[in-house]
C-alpha atoms as a PDB file:
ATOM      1  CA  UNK A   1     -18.458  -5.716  -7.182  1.00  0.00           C
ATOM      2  CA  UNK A   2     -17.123  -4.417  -3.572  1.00  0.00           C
ATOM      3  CA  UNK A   3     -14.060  -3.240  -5.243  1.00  0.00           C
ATOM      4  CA  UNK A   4     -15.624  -1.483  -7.770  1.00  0.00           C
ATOM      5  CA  UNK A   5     -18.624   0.006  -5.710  1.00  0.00           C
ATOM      6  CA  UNK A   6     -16.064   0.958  -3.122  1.00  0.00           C
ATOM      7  CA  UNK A   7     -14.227   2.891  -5.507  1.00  0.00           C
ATOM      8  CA  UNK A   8     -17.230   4.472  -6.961  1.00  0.00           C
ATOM      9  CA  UNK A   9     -18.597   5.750  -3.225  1.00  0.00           C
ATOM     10  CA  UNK A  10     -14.805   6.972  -2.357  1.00  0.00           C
ATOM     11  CA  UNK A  11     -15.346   9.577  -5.612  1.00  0.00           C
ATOM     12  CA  UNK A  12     -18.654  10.390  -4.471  1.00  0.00           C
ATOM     13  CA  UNK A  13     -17.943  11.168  -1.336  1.00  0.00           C
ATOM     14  CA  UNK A  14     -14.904  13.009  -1.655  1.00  0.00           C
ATOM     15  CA  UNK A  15     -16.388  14.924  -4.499  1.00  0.00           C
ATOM     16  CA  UNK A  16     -19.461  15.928  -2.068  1.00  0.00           C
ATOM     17  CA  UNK A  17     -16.730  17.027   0.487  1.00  0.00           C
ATOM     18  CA  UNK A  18     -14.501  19.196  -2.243  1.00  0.00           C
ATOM     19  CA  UNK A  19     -18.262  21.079  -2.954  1.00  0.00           C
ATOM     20  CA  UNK A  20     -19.765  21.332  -0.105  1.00  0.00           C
ATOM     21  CA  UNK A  21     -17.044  22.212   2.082  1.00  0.00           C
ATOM     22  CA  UNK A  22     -16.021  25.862   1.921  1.00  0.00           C
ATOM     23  CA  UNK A  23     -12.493  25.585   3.957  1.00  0.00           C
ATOM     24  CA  UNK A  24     -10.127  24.150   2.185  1.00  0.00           C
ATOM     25  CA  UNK A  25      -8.660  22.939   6.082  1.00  0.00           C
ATOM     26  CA  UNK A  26     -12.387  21.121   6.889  1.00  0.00           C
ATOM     27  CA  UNK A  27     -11.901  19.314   2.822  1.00  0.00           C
ATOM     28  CA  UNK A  28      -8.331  18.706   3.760  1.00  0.00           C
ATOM     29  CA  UNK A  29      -9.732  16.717   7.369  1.00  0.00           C
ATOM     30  CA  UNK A  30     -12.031  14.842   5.209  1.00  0.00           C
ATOM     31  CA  UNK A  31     -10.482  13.601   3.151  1.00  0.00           C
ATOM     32  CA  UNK A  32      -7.742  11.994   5.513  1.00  0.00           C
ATOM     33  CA  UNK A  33     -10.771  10.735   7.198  1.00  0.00           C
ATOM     34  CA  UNK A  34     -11.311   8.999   4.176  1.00  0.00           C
ATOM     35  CA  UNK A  35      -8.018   7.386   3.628  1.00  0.00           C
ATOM     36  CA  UNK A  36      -7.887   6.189   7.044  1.00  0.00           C
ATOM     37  CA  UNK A  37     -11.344   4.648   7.131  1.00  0.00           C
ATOM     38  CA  UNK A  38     -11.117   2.963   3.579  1.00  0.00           C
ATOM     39  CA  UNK A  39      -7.493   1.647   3.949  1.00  0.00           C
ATOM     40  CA  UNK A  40      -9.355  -0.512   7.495  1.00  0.00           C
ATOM     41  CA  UNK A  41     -12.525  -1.318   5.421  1.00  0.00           C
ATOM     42  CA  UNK A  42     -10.199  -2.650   2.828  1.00  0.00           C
ATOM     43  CA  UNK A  43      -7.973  -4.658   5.386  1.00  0.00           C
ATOM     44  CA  UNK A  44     -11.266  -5.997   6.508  1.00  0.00           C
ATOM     45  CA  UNK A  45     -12.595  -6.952   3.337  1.00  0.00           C
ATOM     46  CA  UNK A  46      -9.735  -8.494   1.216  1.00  0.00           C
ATOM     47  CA  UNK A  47      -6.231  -9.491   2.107  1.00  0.00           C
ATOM     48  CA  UNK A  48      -3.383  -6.903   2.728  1.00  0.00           C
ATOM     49  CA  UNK A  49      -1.965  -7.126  -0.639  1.00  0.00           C
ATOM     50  CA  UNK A  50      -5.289  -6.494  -1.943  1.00  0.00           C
ATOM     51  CA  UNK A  51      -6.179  -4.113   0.454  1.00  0.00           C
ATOM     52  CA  UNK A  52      -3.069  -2.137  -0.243  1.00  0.00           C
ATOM     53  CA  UNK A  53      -3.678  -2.079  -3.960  1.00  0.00           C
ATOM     54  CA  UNK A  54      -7.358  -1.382  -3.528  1.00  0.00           C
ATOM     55  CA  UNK A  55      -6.574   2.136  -1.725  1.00  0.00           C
ATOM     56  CA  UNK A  56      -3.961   2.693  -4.023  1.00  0.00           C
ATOM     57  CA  UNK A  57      -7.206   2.217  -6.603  1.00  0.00           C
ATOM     58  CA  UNK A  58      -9.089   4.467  -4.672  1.00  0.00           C
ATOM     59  CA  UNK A  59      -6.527   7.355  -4.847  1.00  0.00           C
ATOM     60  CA  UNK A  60      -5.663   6.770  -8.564  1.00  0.00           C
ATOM     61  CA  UNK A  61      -9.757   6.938  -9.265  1.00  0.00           C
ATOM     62  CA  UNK A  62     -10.147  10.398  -7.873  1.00  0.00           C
ATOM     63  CA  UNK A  63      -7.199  11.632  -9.121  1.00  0.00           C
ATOM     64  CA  UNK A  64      -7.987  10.347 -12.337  1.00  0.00           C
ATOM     65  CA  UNK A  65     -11.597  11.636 -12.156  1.00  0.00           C
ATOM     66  CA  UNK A  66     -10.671  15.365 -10.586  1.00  0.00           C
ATOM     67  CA  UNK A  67      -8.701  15.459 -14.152  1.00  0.00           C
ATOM     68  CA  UNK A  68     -11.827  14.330 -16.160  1.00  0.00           C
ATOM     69  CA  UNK A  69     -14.226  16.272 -14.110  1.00  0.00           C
ATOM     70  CA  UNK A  70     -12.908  19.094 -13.109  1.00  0.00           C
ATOM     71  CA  UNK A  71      -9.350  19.996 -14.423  1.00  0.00           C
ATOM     72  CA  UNK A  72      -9.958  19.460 -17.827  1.00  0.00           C
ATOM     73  CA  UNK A  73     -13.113  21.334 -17.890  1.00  0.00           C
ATOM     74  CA  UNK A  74     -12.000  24.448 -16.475  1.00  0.00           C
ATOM     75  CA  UNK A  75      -9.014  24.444 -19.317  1.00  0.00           C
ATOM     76  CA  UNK A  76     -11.811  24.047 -21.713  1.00  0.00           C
ATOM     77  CA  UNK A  77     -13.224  27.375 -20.072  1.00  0.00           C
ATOM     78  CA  UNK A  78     -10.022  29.153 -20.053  1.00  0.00           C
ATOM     79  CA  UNK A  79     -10.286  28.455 -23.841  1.00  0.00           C
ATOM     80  CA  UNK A  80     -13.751  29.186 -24.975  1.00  0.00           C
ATOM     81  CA  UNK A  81     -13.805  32.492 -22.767  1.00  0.00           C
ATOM     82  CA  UNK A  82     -10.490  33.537 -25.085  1.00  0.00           C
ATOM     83  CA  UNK A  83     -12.585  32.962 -28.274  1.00  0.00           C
ATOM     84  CA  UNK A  84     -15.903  34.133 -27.023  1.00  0.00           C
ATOM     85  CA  UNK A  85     -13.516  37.938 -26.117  1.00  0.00           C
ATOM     86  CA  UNK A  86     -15.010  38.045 -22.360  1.00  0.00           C
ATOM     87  CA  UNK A  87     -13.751  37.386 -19.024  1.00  0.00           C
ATOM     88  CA  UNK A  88     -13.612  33.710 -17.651  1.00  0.00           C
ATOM     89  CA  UNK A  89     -15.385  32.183 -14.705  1.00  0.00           C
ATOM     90  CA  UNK A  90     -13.452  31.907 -11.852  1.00  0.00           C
ATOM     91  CA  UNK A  91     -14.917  29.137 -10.017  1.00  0.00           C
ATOM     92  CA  UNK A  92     -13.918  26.451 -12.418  1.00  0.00           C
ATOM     93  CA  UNK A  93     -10.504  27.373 -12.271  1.00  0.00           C
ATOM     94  CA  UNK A  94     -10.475  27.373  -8.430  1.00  0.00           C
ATOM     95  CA  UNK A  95     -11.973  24.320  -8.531  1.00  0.00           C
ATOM     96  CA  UNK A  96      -9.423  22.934 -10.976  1.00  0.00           C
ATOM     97  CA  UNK A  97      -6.670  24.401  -8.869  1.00  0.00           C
ATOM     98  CA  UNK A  98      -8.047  22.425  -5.512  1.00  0.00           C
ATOM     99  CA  UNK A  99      -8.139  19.296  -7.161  1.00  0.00           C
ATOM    100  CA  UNK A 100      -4.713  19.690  -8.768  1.00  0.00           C
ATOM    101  CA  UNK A 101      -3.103  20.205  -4.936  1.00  0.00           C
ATOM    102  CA  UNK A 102      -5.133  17.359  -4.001  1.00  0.00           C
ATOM    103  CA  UNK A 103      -3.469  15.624  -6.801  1.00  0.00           C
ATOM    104  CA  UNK A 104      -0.067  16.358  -5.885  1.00  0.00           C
ATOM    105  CA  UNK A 105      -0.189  14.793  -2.739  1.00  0.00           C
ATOM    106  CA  UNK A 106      -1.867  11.763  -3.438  1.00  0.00           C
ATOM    107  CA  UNK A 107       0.775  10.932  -6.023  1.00  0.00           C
ATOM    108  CA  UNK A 108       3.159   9.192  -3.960  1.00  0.00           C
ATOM    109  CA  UNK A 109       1.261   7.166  -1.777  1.00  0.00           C
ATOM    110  CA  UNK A 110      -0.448   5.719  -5.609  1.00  0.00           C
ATOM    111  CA  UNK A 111       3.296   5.111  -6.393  1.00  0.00           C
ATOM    112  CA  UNK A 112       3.706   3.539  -3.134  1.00  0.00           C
ATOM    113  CA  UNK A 113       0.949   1.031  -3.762  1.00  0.00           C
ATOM    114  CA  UNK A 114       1.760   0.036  -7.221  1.00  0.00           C
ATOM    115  CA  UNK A 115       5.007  -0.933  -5.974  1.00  0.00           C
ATOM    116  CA  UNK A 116       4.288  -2.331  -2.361  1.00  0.00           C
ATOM    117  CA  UNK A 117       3.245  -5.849  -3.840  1.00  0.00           C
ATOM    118  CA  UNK A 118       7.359  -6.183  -4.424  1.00  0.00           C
ATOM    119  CA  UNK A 119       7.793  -5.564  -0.495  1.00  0.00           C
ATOM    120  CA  UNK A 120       6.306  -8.087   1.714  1.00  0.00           C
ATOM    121  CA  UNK A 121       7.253  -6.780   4.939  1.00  0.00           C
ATOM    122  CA  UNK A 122       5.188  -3.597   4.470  1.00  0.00           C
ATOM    123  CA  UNK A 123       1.741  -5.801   4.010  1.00  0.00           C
ATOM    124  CA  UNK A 124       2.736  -8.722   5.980  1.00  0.00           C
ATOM    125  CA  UNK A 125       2.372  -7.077   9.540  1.00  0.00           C
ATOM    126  CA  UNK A 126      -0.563  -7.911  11.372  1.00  0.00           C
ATOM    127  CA  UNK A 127      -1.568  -4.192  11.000  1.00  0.00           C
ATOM    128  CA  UNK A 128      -1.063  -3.945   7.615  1.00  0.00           C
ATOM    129  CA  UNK A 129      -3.700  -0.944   7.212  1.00  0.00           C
ATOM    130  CA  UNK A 130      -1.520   1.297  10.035  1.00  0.00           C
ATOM    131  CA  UNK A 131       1.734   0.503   7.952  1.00  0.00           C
ATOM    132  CA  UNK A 132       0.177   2.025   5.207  1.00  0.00           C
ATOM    133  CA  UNK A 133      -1.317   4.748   6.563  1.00  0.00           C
ATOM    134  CA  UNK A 134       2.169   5.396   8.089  1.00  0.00           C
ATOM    135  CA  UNK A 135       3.938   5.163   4.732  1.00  0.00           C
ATOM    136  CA  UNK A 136       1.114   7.162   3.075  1.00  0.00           C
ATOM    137  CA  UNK A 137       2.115  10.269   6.103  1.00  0.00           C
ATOM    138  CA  UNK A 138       5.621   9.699   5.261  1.00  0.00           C
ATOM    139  CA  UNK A 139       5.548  10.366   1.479  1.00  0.00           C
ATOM    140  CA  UNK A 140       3.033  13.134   1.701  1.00  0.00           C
ATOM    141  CA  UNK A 141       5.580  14.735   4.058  1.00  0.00           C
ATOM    142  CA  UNK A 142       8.442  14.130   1.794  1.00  0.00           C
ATOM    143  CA  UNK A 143       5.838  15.637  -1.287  1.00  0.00           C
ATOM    144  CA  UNK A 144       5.149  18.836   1.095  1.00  0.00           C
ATOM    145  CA  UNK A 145       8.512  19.227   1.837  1.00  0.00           C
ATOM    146  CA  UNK A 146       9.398  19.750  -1.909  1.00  0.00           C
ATOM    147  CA  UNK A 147       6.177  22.061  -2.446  1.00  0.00           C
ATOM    148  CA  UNK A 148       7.252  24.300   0.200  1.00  0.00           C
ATOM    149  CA  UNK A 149      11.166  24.206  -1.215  1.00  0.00           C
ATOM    150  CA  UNK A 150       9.469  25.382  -4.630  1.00  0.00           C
ATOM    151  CA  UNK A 151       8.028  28.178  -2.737  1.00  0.00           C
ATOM    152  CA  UNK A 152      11.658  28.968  -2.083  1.00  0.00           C
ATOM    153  CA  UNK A 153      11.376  27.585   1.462  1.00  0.00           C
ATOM    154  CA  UNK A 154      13.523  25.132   3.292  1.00  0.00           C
ATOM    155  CA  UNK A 155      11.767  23.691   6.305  1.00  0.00           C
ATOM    156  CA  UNK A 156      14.188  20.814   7.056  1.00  0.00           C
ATOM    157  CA  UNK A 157      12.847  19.740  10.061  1.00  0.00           C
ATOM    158  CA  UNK A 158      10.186  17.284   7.394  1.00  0.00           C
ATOM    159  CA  UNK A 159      12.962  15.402   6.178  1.00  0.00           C
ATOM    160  CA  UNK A 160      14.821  14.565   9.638  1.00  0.00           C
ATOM    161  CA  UNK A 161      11.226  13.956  10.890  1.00  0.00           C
ATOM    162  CA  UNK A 162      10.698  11.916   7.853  1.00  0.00           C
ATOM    163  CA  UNK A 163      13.918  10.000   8.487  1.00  0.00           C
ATOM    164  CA  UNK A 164      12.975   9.346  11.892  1.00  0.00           C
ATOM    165  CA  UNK A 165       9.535   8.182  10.821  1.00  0.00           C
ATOM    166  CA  UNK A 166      11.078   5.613   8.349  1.00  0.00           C
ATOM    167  CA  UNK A 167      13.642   4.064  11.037  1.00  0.00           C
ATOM    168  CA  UNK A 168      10.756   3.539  12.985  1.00  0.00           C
ATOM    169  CA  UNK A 169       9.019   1.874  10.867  1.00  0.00           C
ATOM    170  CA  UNK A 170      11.651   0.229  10.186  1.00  0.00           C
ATOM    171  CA  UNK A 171      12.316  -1.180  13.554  1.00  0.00           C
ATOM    172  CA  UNK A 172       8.723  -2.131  14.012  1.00  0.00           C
ATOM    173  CA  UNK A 173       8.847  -3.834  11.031  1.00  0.00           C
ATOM    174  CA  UNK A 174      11.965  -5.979  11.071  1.00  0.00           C
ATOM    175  CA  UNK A 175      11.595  -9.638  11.392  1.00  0.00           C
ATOM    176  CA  UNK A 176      12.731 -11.528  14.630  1.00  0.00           C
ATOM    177  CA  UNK A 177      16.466 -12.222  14.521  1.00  0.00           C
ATOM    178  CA  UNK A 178      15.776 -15.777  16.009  1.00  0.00           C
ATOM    179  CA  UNK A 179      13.375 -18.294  15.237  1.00  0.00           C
ATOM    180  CA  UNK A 180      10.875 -18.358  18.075  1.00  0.00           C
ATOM    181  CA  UNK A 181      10.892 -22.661  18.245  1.00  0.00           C
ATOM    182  CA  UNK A 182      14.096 -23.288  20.458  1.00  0.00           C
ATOM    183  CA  UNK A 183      14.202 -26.580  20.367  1.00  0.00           C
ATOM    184  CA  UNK A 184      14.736 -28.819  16.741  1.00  0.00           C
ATOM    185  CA  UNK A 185      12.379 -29.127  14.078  1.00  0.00           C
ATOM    186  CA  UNK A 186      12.433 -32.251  12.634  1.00  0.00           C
ATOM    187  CA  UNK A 187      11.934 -32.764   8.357  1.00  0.00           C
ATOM    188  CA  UNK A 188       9.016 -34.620   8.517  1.00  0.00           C
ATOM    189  CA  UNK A 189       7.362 -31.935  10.703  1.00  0.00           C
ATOM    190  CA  UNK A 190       8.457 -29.401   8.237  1.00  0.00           C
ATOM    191  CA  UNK A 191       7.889 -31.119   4.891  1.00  0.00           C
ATOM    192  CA  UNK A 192       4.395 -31.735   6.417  1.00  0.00           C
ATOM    193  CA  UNK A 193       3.622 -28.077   6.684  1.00  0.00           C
ATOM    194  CA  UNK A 194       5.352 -27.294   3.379  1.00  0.00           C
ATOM    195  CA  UNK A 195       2.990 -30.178   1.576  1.00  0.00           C
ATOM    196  CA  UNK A 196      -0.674 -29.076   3.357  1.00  0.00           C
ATOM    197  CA  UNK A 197       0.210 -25.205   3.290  1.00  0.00           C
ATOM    198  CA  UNK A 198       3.124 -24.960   0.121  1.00  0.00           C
ATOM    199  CA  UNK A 199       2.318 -27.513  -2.306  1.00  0.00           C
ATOM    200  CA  UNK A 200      -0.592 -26.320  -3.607  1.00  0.00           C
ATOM    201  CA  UNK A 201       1.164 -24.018  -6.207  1.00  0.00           C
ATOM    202  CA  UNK A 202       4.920 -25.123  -5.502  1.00  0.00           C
ATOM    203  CA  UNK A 203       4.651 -28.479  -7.796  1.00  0.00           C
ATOM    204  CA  UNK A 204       5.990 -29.422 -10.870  1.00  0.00           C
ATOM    205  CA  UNK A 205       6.922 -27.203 -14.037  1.00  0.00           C
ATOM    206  CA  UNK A 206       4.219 -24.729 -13.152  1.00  0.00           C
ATOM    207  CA  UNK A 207       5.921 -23.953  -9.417  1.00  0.00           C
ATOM    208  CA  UNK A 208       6.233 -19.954  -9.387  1.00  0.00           C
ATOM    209  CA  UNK A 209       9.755 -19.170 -10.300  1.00  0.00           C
ATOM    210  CA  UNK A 210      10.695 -22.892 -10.691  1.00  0.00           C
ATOM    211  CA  UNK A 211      10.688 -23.035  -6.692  1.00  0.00           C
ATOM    212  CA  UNK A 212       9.479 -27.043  -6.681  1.00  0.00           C
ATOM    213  CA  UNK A 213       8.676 -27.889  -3.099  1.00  0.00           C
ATOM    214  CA  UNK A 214       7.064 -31.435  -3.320  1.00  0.00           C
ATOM    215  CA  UNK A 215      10.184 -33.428  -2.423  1.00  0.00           C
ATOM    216  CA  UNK A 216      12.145 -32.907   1.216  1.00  0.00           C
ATOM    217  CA  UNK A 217      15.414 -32.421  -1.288  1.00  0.00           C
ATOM    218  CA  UNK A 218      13.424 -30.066  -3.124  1.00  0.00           C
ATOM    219  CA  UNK A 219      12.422 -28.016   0.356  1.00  0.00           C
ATOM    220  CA  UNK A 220      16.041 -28.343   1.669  1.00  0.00           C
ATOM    221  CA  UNK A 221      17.505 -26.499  -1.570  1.00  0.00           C
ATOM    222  CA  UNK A 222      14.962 -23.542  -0.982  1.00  0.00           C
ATOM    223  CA  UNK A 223      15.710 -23.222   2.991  1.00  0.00           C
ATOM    224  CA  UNK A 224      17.446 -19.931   2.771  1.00  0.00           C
ATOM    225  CA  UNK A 225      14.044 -18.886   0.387  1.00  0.00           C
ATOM    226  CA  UNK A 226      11.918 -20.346   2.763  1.00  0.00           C
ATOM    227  CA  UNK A 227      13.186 -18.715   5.901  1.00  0.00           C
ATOM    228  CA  UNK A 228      12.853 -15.189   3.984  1.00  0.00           C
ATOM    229  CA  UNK A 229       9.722 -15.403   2.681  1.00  0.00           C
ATOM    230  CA  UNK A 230       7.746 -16.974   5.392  1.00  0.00           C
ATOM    231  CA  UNK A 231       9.062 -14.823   7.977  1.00  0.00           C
ATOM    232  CA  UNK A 232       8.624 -11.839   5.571  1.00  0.00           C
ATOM    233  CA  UNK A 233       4.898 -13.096   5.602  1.00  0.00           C
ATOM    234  CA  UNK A 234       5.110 -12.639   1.659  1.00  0.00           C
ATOM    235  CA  UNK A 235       4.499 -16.411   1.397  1.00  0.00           C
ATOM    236  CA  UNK A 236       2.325 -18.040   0.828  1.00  0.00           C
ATOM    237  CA  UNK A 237       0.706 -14.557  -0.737  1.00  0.00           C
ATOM    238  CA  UNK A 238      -2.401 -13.235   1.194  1.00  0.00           C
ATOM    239  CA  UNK A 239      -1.587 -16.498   3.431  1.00  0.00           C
ATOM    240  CA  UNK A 240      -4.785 -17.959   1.653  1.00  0.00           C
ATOM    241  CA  UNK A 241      -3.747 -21.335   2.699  1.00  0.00           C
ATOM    242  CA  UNK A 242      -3.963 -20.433   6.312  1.00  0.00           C
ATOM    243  CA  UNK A 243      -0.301 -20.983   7.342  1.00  0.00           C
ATOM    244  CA  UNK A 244      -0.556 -20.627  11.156  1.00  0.00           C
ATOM    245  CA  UNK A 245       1.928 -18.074  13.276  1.00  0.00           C
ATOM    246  CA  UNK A 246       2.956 -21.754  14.876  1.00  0.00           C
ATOM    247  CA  UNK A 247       3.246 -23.572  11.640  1.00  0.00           C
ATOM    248  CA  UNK A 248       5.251 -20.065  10.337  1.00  0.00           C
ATOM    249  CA  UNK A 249       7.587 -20.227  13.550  1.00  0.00           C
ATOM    250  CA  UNK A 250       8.297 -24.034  12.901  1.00  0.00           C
ATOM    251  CA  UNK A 251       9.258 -23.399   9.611  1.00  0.00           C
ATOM    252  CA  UNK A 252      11.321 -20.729   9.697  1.00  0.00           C
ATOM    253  CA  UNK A 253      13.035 -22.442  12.488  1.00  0.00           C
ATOM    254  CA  UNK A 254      13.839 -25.244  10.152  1.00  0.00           C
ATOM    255  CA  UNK A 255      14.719 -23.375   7.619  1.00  0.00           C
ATOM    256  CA  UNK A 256      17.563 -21.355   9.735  1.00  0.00           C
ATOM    257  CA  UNK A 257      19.347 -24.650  10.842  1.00  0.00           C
ATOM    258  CA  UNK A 258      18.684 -26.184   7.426  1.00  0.00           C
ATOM    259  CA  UNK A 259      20.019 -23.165   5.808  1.00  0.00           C
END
């Protein structure tokens, strides 16, 4: 119900905005506004994956309903003003022609959310909303970048900006090099964690992708797995088992020596 009504008020609103708002600038403002302030709602409401594929939602509904609502129509007018021999109204087409730049730019960062659920170290920062935001300002750089080379002009100063976006992010992003528990983690301390926080899904022939963690020889064949994916944050997913940042460090920790 909050996904769905959140998706719902996002069209609303940004369809009040595209009306009401004469300057295509001021409708531009608001509806970055809008982006920024759902993509925290969301992070506050549901987990990051979640939240990243609920914005994602949220763009693909108004693009989705500027076609149905406005694009389409204005065709239809384009057509029935040919058979009806008079001169069409321009407003639907300008209209139609907002919404269809609008379109155009949110259609990477909807790519980008479809396919973030394969990259766990873009949701599993602790600021999961401001990585997206800063992905969505990267691709809709790299999208104006091409609309302007269309227009025959080459502004290259987006991509190397874009380039030195991404490295940043990059940087920011990367996982610490060493595990942050100097001193030895023993395998009962480990399988512990791995049977209150791990287990829950990671047992018998139903474990995700075969992983079986239930036995310690089961959790020392998966180290190398282990150390990626809980210091990736992509396991366990959404952390709804409420693997600690202590519990996280002791594992990985075990996981590099057992590795």
């Amino acid at each position: 119900a909050i996904s769905g009504g959140g998706l719902a008020l996002a069209w609303l609103l940004y369809d009040a905005a595209c009306r009401l708002l004469r300057d295509d600038r001021a409708v531009a403002g608001f509806v970055i506004a809008l982006v920024i302030a759902s993509a925290f709602a969301a992070s506050e409401l549901f987990a990051a994956r979640a939240a990243y594929l609920q914005v994602g939602a949220m763009l693909g509904t108004i693009m989705a309903a500027n076609v149905f609502f406005t694009i389409i129509p204005a065709h239809w007018e384009l057509v029935r003003a040919k058979e009806e021999f008079r001169e069409p109204d321009p407003a639907p087409g300008l209209r139609a022609k907002q919404r269809s730049v609008h379109n155009n730019y949110l259609t990477l960062p909807v790519v980008f959310t479809m396919l973030a659920g394969h990259f766990a170290f873009t949701f599993g920062s602790g600021h999961a909303w401001l990585v997206l935001l800063a992905l969505f300002a990267l691709v809709a750089a790299i999208r104006h970048y091409f609309n302007l080379w269309h227009q025959g002009r080459r502004v290259w100063w987006i991509p190397a900006a874009v380039g030195v976006g991404a490295i940043a992010l990059a940087v920011v992003l990367a996982p610490e090099n060493k595990p942050s528990i100097a001193s030895r983690v023993t395998d009962a301390e480990a399988q512990a964690i791995v049977a209150e926080r791990c287990t829950e899904c990671h047992v018998g022939n139903s474990a995700p992708n075969g992983v079986r963690l239930e036995t310690l020889d089961g959790i020392r064949a998966n180290a190398s797995l282990i150390e990626s994916q809980v210091s990736s944050r992509a396991m366990p997913p959404g952390n709804t088992t409420g693997l600690t940042d202590e519990e996280r460090s002791i594992l990985v920790a075990w996981a590099a020596a057992a590795g």
